[in-house]
N, C-alpha and C. Protein backbone atom coordinates (compact mmCIF):
# COMPACT_ATOMS: atom_id res chain seq x y z
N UNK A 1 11.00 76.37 100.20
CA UNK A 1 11.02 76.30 101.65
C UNK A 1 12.34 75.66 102.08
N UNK A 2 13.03 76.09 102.78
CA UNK A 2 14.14 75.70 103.81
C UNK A 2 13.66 75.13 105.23
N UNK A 3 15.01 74.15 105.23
CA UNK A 3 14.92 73.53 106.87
C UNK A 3 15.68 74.26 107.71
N UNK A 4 15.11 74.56 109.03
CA UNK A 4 15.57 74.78 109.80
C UNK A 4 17.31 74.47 110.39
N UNK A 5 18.25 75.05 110.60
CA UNK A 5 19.65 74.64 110.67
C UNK A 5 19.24 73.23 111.76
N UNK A 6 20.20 72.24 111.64
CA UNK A 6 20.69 71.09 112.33
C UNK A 6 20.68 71.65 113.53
N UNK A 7 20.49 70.77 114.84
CA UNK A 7 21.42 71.17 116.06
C UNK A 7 22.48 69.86 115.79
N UNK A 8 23.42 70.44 116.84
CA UNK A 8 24.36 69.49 116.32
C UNK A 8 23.91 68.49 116.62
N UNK A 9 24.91 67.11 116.12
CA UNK A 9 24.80 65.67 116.90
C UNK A 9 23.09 65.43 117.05
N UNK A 10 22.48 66.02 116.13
CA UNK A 10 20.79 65.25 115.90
C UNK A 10 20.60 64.53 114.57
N UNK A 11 20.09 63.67 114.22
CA UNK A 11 19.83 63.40 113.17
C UNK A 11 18.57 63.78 112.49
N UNK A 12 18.75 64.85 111.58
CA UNK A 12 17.85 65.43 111.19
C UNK A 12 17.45 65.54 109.50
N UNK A 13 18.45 64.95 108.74
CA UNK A 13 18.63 64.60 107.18
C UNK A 13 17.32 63.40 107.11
N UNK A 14 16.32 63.64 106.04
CA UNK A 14 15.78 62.41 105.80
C UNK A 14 16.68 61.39 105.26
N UNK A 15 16.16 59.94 105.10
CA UNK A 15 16.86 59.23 104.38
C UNK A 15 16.98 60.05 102.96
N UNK A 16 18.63 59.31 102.16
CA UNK A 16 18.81 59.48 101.01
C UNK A 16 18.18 58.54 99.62
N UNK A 17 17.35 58.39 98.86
CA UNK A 17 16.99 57.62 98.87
C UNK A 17 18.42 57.42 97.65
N UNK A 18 19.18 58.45 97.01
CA UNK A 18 20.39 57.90 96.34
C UNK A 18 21.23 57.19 96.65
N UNK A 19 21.44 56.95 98.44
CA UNK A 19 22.08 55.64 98.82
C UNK A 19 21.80 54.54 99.55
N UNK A 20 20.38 55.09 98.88
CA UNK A 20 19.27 53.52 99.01
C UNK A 20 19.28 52.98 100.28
N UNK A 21 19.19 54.27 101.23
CA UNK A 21 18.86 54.52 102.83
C UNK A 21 17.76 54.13 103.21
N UNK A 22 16.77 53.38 103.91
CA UNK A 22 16.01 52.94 104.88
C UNK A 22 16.49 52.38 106.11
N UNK A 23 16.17 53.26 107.15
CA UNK A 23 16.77 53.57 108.54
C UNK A 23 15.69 52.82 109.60
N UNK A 24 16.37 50.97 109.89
CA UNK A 24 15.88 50.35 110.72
C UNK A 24 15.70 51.17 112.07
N UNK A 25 13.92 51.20 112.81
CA UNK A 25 13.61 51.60 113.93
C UNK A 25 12.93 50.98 115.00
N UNK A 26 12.28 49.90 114.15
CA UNK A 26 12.05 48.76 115.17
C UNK A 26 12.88 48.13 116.03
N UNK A 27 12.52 48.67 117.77
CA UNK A 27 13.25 48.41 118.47
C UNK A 27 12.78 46.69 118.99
N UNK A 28 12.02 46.23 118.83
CA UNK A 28 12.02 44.50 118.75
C UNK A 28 12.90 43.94 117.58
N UNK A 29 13.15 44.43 116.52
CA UNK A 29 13.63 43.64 115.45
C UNK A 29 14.77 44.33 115.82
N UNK A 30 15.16 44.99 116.16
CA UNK A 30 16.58 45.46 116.59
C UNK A 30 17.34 44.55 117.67
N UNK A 31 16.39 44.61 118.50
CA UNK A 31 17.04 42.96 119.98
C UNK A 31 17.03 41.72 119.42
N UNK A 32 16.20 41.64 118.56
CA UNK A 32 16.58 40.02 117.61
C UNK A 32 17.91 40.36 117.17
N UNK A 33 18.46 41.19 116.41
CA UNK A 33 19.46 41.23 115.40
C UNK A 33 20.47 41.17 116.33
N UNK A 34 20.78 41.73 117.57
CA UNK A 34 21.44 42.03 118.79
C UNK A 34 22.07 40.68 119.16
N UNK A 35 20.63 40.15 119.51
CA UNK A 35 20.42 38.70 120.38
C UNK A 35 21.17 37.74 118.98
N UNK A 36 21.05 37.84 118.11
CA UNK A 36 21.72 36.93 117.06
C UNK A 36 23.11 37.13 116.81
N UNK A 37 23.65 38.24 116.68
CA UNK A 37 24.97 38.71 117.03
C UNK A 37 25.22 37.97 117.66
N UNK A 38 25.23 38.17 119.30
CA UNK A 38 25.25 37.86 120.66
C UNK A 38 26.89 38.39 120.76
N UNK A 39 27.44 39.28 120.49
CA UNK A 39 28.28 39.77 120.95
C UNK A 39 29.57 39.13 121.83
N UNK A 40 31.00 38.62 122.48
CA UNK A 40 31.12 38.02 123.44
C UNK A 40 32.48 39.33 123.63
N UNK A 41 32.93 39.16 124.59
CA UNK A 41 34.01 40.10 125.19
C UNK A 41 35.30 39.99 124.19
N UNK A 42 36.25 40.50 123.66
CA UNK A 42 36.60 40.38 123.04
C UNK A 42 36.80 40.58 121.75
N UNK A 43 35.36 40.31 121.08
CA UNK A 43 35.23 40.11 120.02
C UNK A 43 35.14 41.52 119.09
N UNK A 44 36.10 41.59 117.63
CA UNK A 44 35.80 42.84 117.28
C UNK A 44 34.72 43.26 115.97
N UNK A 45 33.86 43.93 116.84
CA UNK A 45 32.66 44.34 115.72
C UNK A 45 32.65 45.25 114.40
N UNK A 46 32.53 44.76 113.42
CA UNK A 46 32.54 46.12 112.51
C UNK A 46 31.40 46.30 111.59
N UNK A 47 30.31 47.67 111.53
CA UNK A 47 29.29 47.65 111.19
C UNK A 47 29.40 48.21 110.22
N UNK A 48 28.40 47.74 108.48
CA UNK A 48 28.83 48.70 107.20
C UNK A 48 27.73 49.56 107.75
N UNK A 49 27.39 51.19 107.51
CA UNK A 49 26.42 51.45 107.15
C UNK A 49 25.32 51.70 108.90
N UNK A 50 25.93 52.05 109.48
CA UNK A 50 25.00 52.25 110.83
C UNK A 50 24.04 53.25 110.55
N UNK A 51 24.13 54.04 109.56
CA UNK A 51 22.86 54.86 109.22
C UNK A 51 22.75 55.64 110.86
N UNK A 52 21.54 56.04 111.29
CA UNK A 52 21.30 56.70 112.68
C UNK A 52 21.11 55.80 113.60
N UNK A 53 21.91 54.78 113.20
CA UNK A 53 22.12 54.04 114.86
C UNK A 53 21.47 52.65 115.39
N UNK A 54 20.57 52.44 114.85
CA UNK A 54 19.78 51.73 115.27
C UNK A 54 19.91 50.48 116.28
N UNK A 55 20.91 49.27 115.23
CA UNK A 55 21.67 48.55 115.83
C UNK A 55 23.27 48.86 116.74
N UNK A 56 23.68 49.96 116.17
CA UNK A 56 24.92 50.41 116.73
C UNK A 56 24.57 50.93 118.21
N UNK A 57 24.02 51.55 118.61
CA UNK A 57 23.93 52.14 120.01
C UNK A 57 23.27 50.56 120.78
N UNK A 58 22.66 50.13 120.63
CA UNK A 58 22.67 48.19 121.44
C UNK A 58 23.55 47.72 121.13
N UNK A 59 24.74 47.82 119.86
CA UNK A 59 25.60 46.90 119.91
C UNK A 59 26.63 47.07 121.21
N UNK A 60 27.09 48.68 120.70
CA UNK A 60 27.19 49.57 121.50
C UNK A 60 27.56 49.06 123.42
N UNK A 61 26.01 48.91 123.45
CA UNK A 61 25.68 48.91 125.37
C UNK A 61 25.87 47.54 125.48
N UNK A 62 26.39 46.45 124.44
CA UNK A 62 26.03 45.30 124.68
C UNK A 62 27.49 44.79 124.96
N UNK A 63 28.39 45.20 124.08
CA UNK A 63 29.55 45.19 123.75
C UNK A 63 30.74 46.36 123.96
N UNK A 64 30.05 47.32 124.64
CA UNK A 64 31.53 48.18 124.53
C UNK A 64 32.22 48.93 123.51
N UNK A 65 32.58 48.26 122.45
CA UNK A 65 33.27 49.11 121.42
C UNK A 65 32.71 48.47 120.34
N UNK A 66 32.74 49.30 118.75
CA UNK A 66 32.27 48.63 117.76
C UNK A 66 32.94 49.48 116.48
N UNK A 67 33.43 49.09 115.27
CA UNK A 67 33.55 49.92 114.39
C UNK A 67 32.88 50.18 113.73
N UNK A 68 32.30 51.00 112.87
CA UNK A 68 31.51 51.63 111.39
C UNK A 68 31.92 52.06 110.64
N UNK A 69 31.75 51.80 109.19
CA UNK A 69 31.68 52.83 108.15
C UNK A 69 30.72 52.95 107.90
N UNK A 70 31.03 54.25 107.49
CA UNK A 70 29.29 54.83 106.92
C UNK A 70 30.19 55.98 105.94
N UNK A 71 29.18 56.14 104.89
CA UNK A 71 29.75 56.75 103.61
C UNK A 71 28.92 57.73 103.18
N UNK A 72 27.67 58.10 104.24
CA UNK A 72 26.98 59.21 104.19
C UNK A 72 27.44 60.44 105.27
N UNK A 73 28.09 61.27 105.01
CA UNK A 73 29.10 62.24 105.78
C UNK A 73 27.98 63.16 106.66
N UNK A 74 27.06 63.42 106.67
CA UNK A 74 25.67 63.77 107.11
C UNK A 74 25.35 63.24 108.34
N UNK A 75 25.46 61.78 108.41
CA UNK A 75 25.85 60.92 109.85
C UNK A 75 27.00 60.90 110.90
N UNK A 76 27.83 61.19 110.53
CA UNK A 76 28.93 61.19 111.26
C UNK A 76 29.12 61.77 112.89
N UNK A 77 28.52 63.02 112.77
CA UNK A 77 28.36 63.87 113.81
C UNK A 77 27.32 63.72 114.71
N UNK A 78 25.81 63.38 113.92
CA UNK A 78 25.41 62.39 114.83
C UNK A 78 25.69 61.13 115.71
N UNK A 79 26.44 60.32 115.08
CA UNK A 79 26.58 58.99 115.30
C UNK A 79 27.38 59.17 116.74
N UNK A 80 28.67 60.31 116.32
CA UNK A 80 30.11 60.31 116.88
C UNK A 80 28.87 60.60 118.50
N UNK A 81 28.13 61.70 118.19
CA UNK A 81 27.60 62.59 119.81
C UNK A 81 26.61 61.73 120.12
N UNK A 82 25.86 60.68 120.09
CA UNK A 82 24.78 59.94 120.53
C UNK A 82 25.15 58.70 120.57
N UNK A 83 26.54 58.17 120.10
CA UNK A 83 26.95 56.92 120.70
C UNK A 83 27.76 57.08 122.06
N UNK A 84 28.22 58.25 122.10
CA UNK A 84 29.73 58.60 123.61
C UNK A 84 28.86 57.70 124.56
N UNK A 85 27.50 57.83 125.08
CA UNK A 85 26.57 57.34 126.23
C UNK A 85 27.06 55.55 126.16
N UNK A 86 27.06 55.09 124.89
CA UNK A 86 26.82 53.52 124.87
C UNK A 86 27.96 52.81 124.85
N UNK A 87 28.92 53.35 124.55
CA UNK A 87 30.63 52.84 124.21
C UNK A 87 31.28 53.24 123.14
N UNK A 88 32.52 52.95 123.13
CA UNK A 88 33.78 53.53 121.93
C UNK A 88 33.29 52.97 120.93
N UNK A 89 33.05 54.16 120.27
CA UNK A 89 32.80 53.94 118.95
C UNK A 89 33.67 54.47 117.96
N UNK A 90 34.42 53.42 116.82
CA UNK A 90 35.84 54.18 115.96
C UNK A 90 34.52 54.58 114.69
N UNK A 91 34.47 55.50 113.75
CA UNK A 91 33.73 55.71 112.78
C UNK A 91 34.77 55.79 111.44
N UNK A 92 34.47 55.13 110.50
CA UNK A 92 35.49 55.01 108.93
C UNK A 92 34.46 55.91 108.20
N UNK A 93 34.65 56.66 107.83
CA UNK A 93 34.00 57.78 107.02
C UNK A 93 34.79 56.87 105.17
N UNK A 94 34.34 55.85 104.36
CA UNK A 94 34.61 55.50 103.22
C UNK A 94 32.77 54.84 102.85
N UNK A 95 33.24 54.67 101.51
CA UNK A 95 32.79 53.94 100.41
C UNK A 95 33.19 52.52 101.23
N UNK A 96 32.63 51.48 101.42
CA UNK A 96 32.73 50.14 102.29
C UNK A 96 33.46 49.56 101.29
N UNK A 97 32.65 49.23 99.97
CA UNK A 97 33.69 48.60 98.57
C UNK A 97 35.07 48.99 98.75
N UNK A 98 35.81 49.89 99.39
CA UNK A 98 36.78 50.95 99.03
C UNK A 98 37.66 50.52 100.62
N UNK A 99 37.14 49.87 101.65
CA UNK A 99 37.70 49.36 103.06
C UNK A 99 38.54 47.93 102.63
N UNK A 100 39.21 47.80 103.18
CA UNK A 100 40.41 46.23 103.25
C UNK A 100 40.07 46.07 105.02
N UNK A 101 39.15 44.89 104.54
CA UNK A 101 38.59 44.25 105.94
C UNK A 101 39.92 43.38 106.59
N UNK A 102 40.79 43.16 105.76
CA UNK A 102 42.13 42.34 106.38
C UNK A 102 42.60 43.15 107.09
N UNK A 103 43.32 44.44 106.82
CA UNK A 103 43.70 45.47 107.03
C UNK A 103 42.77 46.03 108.44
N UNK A 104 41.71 46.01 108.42
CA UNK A 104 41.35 46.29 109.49
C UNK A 104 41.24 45.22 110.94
N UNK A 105 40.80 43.92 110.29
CA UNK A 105 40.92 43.07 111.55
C UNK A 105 42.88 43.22 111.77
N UNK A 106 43.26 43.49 111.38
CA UNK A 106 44.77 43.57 112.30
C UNK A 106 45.29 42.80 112.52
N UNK A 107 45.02 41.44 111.60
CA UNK A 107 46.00 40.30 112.26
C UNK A 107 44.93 39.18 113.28
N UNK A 108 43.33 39.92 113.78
CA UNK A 108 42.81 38.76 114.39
C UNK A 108 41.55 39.14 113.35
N UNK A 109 40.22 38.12 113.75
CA UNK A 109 39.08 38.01 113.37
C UNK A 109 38.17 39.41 113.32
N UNK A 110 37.54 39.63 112.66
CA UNK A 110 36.20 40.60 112.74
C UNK A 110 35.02 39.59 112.39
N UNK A 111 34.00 40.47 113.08
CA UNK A 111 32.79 40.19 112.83
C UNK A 111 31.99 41.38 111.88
N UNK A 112 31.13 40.70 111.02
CA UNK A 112 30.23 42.32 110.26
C UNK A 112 28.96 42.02 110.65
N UNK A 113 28.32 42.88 111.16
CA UNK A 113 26.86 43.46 110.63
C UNK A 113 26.82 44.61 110.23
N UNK A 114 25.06 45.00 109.65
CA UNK A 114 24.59 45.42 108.75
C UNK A 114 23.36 45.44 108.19
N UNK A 115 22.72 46.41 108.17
CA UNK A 115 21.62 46.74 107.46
C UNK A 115 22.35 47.78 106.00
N UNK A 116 22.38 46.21 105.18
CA UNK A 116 23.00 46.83 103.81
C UNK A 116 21.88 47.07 102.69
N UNK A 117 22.06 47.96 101.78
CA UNK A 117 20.98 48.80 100.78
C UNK A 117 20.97 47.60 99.63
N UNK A 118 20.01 47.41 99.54
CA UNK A 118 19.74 46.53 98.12
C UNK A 118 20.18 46.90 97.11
N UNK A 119 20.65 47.79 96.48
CA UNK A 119 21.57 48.29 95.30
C UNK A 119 23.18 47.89 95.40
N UNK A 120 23.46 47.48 96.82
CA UNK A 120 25.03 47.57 96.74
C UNK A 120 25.19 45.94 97.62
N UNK A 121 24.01 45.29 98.41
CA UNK A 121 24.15 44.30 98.64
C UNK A 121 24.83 42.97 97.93
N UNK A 122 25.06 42.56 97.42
CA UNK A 122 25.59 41.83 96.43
C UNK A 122 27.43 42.18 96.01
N UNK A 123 27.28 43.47 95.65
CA UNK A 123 29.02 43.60 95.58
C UNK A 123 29.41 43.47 97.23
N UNK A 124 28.99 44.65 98.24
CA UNK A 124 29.10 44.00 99.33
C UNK A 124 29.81 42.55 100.25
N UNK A 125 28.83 41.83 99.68
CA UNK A 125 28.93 40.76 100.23
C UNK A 125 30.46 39.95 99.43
N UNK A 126 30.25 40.39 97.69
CA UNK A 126 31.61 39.50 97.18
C UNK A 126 33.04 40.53 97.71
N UNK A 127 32.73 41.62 98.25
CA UNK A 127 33.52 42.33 98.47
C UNK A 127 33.94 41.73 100.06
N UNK A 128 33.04 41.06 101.13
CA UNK A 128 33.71 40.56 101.96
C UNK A 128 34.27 39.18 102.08
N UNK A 129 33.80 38.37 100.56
CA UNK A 129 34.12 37.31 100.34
C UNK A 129 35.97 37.22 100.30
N UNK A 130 36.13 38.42 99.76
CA UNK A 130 37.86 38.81 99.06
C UNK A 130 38.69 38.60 100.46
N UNK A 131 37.66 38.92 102.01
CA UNK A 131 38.39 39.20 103.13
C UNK A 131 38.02 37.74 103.75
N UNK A 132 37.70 36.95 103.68
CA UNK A 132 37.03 35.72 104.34
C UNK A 132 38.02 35.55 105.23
N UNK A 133 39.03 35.63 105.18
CA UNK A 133 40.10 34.49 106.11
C UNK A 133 40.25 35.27 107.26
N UNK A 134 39.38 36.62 107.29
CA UNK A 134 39.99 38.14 108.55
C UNK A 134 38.81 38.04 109.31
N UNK A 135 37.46 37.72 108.37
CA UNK A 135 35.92 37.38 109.11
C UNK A 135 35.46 35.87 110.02
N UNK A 136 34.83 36.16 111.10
CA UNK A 136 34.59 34.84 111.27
C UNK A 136 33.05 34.72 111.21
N UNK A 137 32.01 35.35 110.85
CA UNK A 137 30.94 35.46 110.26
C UNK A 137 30.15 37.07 110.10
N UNK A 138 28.74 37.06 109.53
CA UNK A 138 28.82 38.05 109.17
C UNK A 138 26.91 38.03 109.33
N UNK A 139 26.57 39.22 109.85
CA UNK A 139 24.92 39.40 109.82
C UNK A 139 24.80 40.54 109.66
N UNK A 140 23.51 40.19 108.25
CA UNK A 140 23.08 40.88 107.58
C UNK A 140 21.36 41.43 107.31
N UNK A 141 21.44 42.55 107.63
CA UNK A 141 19.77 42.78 106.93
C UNK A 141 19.56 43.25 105.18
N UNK A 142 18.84 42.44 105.10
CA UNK A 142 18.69 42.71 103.25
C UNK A 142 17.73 42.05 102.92
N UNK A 143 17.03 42.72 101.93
CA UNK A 143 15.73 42.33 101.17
C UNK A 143 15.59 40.63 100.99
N UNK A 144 14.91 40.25 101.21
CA UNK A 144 13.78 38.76 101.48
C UNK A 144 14.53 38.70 99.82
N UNK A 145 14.28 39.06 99.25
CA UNK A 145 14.62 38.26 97.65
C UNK A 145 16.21 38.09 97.48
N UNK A 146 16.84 38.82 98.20
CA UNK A 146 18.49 38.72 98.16
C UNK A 146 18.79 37.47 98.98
N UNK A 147 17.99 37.19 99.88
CA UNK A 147 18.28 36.06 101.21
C UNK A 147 17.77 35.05 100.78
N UNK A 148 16.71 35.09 99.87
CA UNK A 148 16.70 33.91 99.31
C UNK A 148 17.11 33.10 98.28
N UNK A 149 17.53 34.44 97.14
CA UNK A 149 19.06 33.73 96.51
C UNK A 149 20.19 33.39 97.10
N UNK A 150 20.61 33.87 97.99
CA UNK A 150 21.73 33.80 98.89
C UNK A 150 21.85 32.21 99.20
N UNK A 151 20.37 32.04 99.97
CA UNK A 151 20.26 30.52 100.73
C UNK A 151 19.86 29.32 99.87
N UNK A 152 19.18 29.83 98.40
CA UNK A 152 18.93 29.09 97.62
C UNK A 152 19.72 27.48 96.84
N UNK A 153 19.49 26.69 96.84
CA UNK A 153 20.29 25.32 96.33
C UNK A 153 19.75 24.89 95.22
N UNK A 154 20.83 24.36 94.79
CA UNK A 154 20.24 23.78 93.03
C UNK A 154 19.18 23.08 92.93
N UNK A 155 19.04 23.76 91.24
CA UNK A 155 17.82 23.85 90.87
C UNK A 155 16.53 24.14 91.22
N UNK A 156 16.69 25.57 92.47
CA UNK A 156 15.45 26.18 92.65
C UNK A 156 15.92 27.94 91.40
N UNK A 157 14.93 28.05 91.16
CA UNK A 157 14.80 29.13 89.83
C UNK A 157 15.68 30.73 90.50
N UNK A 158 15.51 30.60 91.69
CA UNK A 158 16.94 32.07 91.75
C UNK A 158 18.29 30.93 92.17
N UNK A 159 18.55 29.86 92.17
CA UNK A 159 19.45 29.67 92.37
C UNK A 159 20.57 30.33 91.27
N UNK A 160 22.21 30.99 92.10
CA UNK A 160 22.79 31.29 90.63
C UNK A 160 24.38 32.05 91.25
N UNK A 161 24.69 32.60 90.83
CA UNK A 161 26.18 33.49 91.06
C UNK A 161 26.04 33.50 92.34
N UNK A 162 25.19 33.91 93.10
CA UNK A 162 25.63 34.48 94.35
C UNK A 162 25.13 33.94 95.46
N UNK A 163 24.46 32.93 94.98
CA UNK A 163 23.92 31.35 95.82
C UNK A 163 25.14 30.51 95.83
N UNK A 164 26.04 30.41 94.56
CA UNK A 164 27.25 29.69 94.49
C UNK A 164 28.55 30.23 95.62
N UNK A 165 28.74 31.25 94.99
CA UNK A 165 30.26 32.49 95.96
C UNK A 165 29.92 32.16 97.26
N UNK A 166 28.77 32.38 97.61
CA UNK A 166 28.75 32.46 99.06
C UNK A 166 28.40 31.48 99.88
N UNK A 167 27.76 30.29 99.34
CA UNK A 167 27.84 29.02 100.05
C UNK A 167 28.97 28.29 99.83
N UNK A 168 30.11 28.64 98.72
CA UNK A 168 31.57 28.21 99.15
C UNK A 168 32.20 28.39 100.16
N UNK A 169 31.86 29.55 100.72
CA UNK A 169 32.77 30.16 102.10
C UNK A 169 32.01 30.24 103.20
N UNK A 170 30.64 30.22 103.17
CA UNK A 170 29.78 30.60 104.22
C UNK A 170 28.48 29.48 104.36
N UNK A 171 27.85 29.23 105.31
CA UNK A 171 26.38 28.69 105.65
C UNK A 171 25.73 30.01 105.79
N UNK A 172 24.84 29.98 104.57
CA UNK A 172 24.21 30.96 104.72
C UNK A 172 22.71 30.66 105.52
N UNK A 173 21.90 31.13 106.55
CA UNK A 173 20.76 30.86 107.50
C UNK A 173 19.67 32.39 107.68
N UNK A 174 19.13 32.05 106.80
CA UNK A 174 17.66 32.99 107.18
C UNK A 174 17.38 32.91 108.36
N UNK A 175 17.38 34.01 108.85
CA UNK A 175 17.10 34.34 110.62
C UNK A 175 15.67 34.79 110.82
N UNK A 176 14.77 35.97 110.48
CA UNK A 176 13.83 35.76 110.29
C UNK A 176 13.68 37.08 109.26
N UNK A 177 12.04 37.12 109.53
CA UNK A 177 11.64 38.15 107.87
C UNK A 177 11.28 39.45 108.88
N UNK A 178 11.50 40.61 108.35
CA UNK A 178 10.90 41.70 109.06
C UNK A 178 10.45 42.68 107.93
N UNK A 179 9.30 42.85 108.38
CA UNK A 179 8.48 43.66 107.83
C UNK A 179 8.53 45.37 107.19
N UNK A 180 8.11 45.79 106.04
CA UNK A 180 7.93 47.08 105.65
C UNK A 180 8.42 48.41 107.14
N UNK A 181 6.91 47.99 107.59
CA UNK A 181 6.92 48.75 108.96
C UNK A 181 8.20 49.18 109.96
N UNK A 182 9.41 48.34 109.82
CA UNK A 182 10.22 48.47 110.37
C UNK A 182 11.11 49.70 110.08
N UNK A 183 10.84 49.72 108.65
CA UNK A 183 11.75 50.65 108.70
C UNK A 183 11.20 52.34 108.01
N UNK A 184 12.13 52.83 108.26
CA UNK A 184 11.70 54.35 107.78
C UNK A 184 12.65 54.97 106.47
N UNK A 185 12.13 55.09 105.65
CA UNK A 185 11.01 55.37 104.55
C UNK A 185 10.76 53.78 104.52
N UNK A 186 8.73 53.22 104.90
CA UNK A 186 9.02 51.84 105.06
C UNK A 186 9.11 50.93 103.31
């Protein structure tokens, strides 16, 4: 059986689950993530991974302009035709590992969010560690067991590599937990 052709600018691809895609839709846990941002004029946003939008179209209406990569080429055309309504949106069609976040803040600060895939979370993150001095913080959605190594302190049993890297450069702060349900495939 075949799918029906795309219309354009719809998102109509299920998640992949090869790039360990689950596509936040909870629009309450979406205004938390928003509201935690908090966006200010100025400031330049860059999102890994906007998947179909979720947080990007509020960052979007909240803020005006925002950047993305996204490395699933399937999105693109969506993203580009269903963000025009909310604000300028630049889209980086790469591999995120494969972006120079220096290079992109331009000489001032970026900010990241992200709803990043548990398979790549971790390089990710040491991958924006390399850019620290271009970031001035960074929010993230990722699996309850990654956030709590992340935030973990010595001598609790995940404390380890990546409890260390990243509380050198960062305060890391559990914001809150969100549930299966949120997302799609949950």
């Amino acid at each position: 059986m075949t799918r029906p052709p795309a219309t354009p600018g719809t998102f109509s691809e299920p998640a992949k689950k090869s790039l360990g895609q689950n596509f936040l839709h909870e629009r309450g846990v979406v205004d938390r993530i928003v509201q935690a941002v908090n966006p200010k004029p100025g400031e330049r946003l860059v999102e890994i991974g906007p998947g179909q939008g979720a947080m990007t179209f509020p960052l979007l209406a909240r803020h005006g302009a925002l950047t993305a990569i996204e490395f699933d080429r399937d999105l693109l055309d969506p993203l580009t035709v269903q963000a025009a309504p909310h604000g300028a949106l630049t889209l980086i069609h790469a591999n995120v590992l494969d972006v120079d976040f220096t290079a992109l803040a331009d000489g001032g600060p970026i900010r990241l969010v992200g709803n990043l895939p548990y398979n790549l979370s971790s390089p990710i993150l040491f991958h924006a560690l390399d850019h620290a001095a271009a970031i001035t913080d960074m929010h993230f959605m990722l699996q309850k067991e990654v956030v709590e190594r992340m935030a973990s302190g010595p001598g609790s049993k995940v404390y380890g590599r990546l409890s260390v890297m990243l509380q050198a450069y960062c305060e890391v702060t559990m914001l809150f937990v969100v549930g299966p349900g949120a997302f799609r495939p949950a």
